[in-house]
N, C-alpha and C. Protein backbone atom coordinates (compact mmCIF):
# COMPACT_ATOMS: atom_id res chain seq x y z
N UNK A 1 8.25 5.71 -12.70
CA UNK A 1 8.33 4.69 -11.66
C UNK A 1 7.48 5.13 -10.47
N UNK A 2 6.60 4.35 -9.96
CA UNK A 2 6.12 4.79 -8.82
C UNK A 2 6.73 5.27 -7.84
N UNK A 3 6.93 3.94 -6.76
CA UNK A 3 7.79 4.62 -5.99
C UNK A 3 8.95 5.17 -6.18
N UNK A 4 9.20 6.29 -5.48
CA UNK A 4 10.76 6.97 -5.68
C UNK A 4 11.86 6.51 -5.58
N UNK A 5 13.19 6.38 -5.83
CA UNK A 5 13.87 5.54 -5.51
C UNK A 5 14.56 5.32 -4.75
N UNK A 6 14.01 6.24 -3.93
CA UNK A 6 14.50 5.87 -2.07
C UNK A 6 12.97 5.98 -1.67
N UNK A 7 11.94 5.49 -2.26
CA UNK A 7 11.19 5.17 -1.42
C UNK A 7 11.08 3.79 -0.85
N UNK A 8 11.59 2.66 -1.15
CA UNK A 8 11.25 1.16 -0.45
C UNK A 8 12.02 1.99 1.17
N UNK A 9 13.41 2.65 0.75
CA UNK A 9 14.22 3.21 2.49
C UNK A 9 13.09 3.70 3.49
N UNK A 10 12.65 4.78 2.85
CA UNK A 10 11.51 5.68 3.33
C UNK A 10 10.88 5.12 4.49
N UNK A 11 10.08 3.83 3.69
CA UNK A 11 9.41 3.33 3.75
C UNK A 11 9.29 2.39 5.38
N UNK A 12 10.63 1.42 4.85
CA UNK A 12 11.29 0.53 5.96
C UNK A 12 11.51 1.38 6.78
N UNK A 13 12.09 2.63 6.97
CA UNK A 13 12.90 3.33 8.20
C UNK A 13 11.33 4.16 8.76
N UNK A 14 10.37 4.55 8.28
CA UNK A 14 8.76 4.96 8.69
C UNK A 14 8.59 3.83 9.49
N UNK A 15 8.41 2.51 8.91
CA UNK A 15 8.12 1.36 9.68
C UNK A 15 8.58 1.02 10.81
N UNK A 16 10.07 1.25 10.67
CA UNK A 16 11.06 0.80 11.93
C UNK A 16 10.69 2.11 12.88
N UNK A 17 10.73 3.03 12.57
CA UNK A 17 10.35 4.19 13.99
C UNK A 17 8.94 3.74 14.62
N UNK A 18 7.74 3.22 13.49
CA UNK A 18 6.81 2.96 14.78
C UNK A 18 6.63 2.35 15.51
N UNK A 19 7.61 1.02 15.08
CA UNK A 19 7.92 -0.34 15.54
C UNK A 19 8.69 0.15 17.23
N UNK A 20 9.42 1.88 17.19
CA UNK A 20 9.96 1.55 18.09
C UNK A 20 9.14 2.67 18.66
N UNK A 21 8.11 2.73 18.97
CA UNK A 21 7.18 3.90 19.50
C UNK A 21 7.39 5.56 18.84
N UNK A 22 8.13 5.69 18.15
CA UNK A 22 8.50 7.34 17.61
C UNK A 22 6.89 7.71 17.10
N UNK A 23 6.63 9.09 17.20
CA UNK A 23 6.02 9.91 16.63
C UNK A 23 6.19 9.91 15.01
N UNK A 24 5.58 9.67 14.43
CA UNK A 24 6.22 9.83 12.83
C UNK A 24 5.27 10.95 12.15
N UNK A 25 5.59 11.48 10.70
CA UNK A 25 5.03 12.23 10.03
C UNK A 25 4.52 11.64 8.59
N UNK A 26 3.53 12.42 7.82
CA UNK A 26 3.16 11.66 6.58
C UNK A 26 5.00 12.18 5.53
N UNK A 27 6.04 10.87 4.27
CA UNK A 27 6.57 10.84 3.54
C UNK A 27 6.10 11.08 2.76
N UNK A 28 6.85 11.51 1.60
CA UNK A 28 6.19 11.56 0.11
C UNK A 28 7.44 10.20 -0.27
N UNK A 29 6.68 9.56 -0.97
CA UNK A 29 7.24 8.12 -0.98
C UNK A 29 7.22 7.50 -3.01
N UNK A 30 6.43 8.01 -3.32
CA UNK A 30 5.75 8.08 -4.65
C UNK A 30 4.87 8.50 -5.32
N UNK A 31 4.56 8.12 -6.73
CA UNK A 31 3.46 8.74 -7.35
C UNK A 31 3.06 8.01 -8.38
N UNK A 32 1.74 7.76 -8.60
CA UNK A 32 0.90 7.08 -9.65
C UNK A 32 1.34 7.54 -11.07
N UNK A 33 1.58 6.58 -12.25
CA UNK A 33 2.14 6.61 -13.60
C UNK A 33 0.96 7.71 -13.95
N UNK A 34 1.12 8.02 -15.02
CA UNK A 34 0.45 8.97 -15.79
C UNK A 34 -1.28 8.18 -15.71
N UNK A 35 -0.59 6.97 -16.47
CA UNK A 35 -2.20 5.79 -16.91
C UNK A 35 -2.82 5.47 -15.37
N UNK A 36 -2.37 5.27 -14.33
CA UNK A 36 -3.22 5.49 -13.64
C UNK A 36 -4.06 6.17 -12.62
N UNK A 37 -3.16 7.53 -13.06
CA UNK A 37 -3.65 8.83 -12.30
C UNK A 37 -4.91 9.56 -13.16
N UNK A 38 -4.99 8.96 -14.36
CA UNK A 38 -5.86 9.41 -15.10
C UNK A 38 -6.92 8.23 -15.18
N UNK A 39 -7.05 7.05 -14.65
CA UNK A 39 -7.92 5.92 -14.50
C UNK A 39 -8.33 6.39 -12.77
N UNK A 40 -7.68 6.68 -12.11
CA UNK A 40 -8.42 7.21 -11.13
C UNK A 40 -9.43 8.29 -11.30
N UNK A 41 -8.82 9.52 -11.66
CA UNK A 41 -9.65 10.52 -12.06
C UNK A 41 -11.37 10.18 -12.91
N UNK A 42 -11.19 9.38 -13.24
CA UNK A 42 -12.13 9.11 -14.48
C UNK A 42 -12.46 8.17 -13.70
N UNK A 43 -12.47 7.29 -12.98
CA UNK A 43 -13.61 6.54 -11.83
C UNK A 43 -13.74 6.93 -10.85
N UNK A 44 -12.81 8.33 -10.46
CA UNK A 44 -13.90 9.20 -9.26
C UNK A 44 -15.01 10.20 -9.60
N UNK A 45 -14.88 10.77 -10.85
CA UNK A 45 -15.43 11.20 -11.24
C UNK A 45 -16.87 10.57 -11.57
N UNK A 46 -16.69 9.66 -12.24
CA UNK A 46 -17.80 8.76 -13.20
C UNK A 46 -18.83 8.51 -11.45
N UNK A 47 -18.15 8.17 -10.17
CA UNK A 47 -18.58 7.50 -8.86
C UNK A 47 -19.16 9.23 -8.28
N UNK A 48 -18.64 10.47 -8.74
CA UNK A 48 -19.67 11.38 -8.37
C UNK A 48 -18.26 11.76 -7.67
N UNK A 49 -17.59 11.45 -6.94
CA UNK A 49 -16.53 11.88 -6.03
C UNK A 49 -15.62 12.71 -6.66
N UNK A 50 -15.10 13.70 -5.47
CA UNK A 50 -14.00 14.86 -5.80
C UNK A 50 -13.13 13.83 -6.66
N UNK A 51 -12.30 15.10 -7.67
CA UNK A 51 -11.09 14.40 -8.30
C UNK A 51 -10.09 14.23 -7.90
N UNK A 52 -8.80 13.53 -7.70
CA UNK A 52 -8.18 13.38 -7.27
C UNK A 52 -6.89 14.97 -7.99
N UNK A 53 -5.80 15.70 -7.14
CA UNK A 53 -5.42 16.86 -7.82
C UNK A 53 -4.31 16.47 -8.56
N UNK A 54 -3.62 15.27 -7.55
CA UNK A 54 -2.08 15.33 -7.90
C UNK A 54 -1.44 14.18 -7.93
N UNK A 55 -1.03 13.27 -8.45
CA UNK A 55 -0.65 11.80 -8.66
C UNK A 55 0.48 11.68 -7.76
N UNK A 56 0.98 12.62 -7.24
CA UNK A 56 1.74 12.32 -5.85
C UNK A 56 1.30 10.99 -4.68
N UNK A 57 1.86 10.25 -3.81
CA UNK A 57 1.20 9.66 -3.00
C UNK A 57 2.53 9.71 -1.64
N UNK A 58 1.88 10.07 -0.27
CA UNK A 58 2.50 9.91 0.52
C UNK A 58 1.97 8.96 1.62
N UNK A 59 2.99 8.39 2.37
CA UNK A 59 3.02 7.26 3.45
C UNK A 59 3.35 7.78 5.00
N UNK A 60 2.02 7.40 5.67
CA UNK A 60 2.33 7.11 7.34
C UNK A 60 2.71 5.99 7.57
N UNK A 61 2.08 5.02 7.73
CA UNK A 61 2.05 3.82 8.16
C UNK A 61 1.49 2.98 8.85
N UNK A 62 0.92 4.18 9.99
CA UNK A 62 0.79 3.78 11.39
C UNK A 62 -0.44 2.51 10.99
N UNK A 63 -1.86 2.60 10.36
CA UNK A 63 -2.37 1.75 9.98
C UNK A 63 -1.54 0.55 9.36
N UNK A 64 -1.18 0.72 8.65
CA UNK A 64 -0.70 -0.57 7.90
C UNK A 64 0.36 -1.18 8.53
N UNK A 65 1.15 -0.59 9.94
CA UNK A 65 1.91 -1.52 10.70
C UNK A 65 0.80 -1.97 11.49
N UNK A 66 -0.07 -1.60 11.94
CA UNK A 66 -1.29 -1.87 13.31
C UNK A 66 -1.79 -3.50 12.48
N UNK A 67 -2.28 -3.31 11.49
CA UNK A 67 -2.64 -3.78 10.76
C UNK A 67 -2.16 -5.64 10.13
N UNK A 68 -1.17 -5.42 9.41
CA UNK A 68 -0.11 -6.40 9.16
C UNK A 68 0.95 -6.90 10.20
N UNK A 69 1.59 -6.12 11.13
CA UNK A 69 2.12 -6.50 12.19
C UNK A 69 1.82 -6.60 13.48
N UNK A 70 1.03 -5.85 13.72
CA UNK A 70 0.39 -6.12 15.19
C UNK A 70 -0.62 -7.39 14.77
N UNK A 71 -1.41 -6.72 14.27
CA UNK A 71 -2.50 -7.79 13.74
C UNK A 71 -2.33 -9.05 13.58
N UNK A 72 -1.57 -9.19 12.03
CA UNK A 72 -1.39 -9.85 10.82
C UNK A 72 -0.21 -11.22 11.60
N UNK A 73 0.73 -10.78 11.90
CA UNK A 73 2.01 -10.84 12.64
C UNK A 73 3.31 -11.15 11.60
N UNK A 74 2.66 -10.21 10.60
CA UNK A 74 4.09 -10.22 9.10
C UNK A 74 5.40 -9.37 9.98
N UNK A 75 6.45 -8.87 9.12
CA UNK A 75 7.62 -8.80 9.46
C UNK A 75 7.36 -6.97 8.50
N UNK A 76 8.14 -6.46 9.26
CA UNK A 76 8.16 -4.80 8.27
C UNK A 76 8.91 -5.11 6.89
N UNK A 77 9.63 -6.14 6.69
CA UNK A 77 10.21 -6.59 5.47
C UNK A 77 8.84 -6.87 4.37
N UNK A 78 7.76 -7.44 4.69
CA UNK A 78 7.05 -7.84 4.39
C UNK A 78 6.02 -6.90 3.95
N UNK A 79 5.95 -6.13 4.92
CA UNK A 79 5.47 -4.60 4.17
C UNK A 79 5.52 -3.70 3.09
N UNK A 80 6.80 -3.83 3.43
CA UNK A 80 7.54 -2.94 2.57
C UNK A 80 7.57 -4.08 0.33
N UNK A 81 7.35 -5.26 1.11
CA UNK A 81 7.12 -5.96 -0.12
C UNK A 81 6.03 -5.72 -0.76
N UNK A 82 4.75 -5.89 0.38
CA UNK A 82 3.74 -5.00 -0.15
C UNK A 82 3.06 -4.34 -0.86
N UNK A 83 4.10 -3.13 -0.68
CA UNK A 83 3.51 -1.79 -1.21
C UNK A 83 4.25 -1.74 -2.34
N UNK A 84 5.70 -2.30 -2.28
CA UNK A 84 6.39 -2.12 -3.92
C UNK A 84 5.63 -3.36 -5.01
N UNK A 85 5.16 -4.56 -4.59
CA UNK A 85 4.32 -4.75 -5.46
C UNK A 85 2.87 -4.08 -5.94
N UNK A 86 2.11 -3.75 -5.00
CA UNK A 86 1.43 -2.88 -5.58
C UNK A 86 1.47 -1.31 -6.39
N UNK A 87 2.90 -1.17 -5.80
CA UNK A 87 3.03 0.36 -6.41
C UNK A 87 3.68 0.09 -7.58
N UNK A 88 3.65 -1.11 -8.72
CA UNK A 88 4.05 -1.52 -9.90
C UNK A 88 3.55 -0.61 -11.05
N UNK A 89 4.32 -0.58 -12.07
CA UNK A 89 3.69 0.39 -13.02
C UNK A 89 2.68 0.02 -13.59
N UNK A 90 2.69 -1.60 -13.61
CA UNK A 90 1.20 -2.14 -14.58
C UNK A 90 0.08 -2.47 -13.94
N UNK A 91 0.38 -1.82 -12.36
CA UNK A 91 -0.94 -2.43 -11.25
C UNK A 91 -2.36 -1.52 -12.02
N UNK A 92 -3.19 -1.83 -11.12
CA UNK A 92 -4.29 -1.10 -11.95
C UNK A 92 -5.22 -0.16 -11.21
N UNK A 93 -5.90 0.71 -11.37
CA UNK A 93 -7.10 0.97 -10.27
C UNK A 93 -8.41 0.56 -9.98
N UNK A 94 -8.70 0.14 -8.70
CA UNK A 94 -10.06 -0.10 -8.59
C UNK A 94 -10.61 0.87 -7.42
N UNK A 95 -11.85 1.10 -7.57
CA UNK A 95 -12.32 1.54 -6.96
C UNK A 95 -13.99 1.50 -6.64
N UNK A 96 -14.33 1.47 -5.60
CA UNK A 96 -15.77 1.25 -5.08
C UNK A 96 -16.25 2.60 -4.54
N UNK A 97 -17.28 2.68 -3.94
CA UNK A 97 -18.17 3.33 -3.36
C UNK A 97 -17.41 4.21 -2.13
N UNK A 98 -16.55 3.31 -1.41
CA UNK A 98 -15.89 3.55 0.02
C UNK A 98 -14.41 3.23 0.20
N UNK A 99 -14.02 2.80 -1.61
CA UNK A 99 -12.53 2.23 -1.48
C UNK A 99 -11.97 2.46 -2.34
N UNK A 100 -10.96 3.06 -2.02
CA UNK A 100 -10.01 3.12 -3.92
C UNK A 100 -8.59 2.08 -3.33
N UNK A 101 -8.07 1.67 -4.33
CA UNK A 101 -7.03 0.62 -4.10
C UNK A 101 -6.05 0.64 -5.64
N UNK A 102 -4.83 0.16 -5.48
CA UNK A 102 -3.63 -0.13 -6.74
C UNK A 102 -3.57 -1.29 -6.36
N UNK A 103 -4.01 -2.08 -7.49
CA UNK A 103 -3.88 -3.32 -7.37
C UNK A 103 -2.50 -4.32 -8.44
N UNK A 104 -1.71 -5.09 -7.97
CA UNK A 104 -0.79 -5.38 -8.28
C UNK A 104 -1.46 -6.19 -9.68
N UNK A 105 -0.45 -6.18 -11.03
CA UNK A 105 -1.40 -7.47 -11.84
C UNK A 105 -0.76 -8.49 -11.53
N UNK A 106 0.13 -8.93 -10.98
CA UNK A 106 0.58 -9.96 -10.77
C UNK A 106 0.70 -10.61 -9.10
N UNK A 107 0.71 -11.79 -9.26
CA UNK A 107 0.97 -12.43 -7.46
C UNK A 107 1.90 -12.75 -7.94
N UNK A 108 2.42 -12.80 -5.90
CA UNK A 108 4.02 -12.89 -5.67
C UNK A 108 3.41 -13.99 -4.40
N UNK A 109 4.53 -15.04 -4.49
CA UNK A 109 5.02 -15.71 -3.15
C UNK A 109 5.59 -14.85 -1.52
N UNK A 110 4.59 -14.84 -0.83
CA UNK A 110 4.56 -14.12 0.41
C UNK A 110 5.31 -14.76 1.08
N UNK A 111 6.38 -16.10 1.17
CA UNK A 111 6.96 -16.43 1.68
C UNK A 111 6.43 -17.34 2.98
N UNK A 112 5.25 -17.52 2.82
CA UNK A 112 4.63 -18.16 3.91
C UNK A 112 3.71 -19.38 3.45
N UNK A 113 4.19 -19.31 2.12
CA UNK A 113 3.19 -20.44 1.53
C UNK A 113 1.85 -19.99 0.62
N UNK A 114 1.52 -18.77 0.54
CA UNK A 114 0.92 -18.47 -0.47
C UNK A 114 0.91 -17.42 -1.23
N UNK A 115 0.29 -17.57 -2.35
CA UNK A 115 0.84 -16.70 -3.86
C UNK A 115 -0.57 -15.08 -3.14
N UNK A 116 -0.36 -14.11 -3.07
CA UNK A 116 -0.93 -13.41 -3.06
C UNK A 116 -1.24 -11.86 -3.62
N UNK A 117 -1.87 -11.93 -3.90
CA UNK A 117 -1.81 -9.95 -5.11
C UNK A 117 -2.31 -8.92 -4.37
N UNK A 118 -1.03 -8.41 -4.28
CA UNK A 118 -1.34 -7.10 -2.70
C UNK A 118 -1.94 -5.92 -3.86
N UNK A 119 -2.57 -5.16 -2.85
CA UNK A 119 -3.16 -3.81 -2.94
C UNK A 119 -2.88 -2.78 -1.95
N UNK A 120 -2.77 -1.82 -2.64
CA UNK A 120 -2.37 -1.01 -2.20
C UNK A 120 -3.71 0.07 -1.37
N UNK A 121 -4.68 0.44 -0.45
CA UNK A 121 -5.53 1.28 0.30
C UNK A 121 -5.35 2.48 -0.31
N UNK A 122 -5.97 3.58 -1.10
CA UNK A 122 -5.64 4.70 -0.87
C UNK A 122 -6.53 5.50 -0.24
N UNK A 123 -6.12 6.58 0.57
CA UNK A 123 -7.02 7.63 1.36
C UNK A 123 -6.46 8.85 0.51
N UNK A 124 -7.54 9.44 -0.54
CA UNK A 124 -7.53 10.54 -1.08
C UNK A 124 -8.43 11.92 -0.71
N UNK A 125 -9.04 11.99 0.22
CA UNK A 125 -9.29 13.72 0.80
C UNK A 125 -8.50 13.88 2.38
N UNK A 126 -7.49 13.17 2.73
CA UNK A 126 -7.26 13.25 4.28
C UNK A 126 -5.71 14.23 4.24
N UNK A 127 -4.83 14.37 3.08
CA UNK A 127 -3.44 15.15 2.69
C UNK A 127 -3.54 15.70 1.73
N UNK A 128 -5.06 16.37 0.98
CA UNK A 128 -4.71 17.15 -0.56
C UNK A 128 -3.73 17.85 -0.58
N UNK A 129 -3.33 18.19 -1.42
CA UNK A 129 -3.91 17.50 -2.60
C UNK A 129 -2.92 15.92 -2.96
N UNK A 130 -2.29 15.41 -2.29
CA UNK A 130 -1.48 14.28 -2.48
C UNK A 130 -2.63 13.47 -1.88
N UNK A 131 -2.54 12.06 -2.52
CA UNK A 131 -3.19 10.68 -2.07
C UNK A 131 -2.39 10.00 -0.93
N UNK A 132 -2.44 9.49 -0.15
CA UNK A 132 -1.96 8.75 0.75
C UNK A 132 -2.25 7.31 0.54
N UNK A 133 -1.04 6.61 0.63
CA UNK A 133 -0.79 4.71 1.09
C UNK A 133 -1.56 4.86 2.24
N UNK A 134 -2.36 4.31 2.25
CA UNK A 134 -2.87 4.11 3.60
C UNK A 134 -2.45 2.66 4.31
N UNK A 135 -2.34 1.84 3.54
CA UNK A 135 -2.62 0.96 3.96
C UNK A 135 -2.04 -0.56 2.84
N UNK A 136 -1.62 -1.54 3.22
CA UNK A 136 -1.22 -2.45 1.94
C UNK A 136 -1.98 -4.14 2.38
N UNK A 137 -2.94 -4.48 1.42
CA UNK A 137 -3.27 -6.29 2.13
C UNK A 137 -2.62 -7.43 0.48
N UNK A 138 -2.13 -8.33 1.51
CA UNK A 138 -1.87 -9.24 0.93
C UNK A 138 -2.86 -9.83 0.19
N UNK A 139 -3.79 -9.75 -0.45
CA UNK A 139 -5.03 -10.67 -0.85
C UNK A 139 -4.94 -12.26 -1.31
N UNK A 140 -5.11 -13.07 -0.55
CA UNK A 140 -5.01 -14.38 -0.73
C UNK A 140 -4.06 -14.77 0.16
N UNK A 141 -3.73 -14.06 1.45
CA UNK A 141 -2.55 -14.61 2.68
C UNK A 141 -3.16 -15.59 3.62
N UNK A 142 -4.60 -15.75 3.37
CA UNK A 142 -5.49 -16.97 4.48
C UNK A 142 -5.65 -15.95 5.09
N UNK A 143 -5.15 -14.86 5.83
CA UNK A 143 -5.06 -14.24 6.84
C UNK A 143 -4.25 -14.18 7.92
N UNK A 144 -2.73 -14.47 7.10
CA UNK A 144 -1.31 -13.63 7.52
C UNK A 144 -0.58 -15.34 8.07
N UNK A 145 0.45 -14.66 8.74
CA UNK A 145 1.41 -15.79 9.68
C UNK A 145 0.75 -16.04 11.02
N UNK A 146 0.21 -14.69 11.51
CA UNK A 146 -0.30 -15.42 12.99
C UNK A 146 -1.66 -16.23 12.75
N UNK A 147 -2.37 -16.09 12.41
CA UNK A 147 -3.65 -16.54 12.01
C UNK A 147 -3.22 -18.24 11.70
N UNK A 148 -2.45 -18.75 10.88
CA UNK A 148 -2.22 -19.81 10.41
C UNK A 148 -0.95 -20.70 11.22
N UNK A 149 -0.26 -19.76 11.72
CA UNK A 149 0.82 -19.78 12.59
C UNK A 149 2.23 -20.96 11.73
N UNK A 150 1.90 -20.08 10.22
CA UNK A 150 2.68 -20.25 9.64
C UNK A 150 4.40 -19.83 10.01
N UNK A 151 5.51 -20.37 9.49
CA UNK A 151 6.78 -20.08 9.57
C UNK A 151 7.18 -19.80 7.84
N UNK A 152 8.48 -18.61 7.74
CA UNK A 152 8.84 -18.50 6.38
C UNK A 152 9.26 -19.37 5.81
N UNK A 153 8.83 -19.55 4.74
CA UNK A 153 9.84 -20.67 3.85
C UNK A 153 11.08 -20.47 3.58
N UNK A 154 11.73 -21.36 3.34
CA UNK A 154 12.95 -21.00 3.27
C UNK A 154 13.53 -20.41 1.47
């Protein structure tokens, strides 16, 4: 299982401290299935880039609240939805030049009116040998609740 099974807690209670100005530290929150710690490896490699050491992954946040809630103007509930869809066992890896990402295979109803397939950011040389969540986007949100100045559905 990816995430741990107190990682969605982790997760929410990381969120809620920055929400209330606290200092926070990087969690260990989860870790990539076997199949895609070895689909990473093998497209960082193939891209020339260091390998990744350890299918571990740990969470700050501070981006991905700046991000989705300051920004975005989602809810830390919403976050935290996020990252457990992307941190699915059948998500997949992609990766570019300047981006590696876990991408969910499936969309979910964001509650705001559209179906969207989150990904998961990873930053892999900034905590070796663990990967870091950096970061989680809704892909296909228009560009969130404030942007559209959408309300939740019920």
């Amino acid at each position: 299982m990816p995430l741990y099974p107190d990682g969605k807690d982790r997760i929410r209670a990381q969120l809620e401290r920055i929400d209330c100005g606290e200092k926070v530290w990087a969690l260990d929150v989860g870790q990539l299935t076997d199949e895609q710690f070895t689909a990473l490896q093998k497209l960082k490699a193939g891209l020339g880039h260091p390998v990744p050491e350890s299918p571990e992954l740990v969470y700050l946040g501070r981006h991905h609240y700046n991000s989705r809630v300051t920004g975005d103007g989602y809810e830390i509930e919403d976050l935290v939805r996020q990252v457990e869809a992307a941190m699915a066992v059948d998500s997949t890896i992609e990766t570019e030049r300047h981006m590696t990402a876990l991408v969910s295979a499936h969309q979910r109803e964001d509650g705001f009116g559209f179906r969207v397939r989150d990904r998961v950011i990873l930053e892999l040389q900034q905590r070796k040998p663990k990967g870091e969540i950096y970061s989680a986007v809704p892909k296909g949100d228009g560009g969130g609740p404030k942007k559209h100045k959408k309300q939740r559905s019920p």
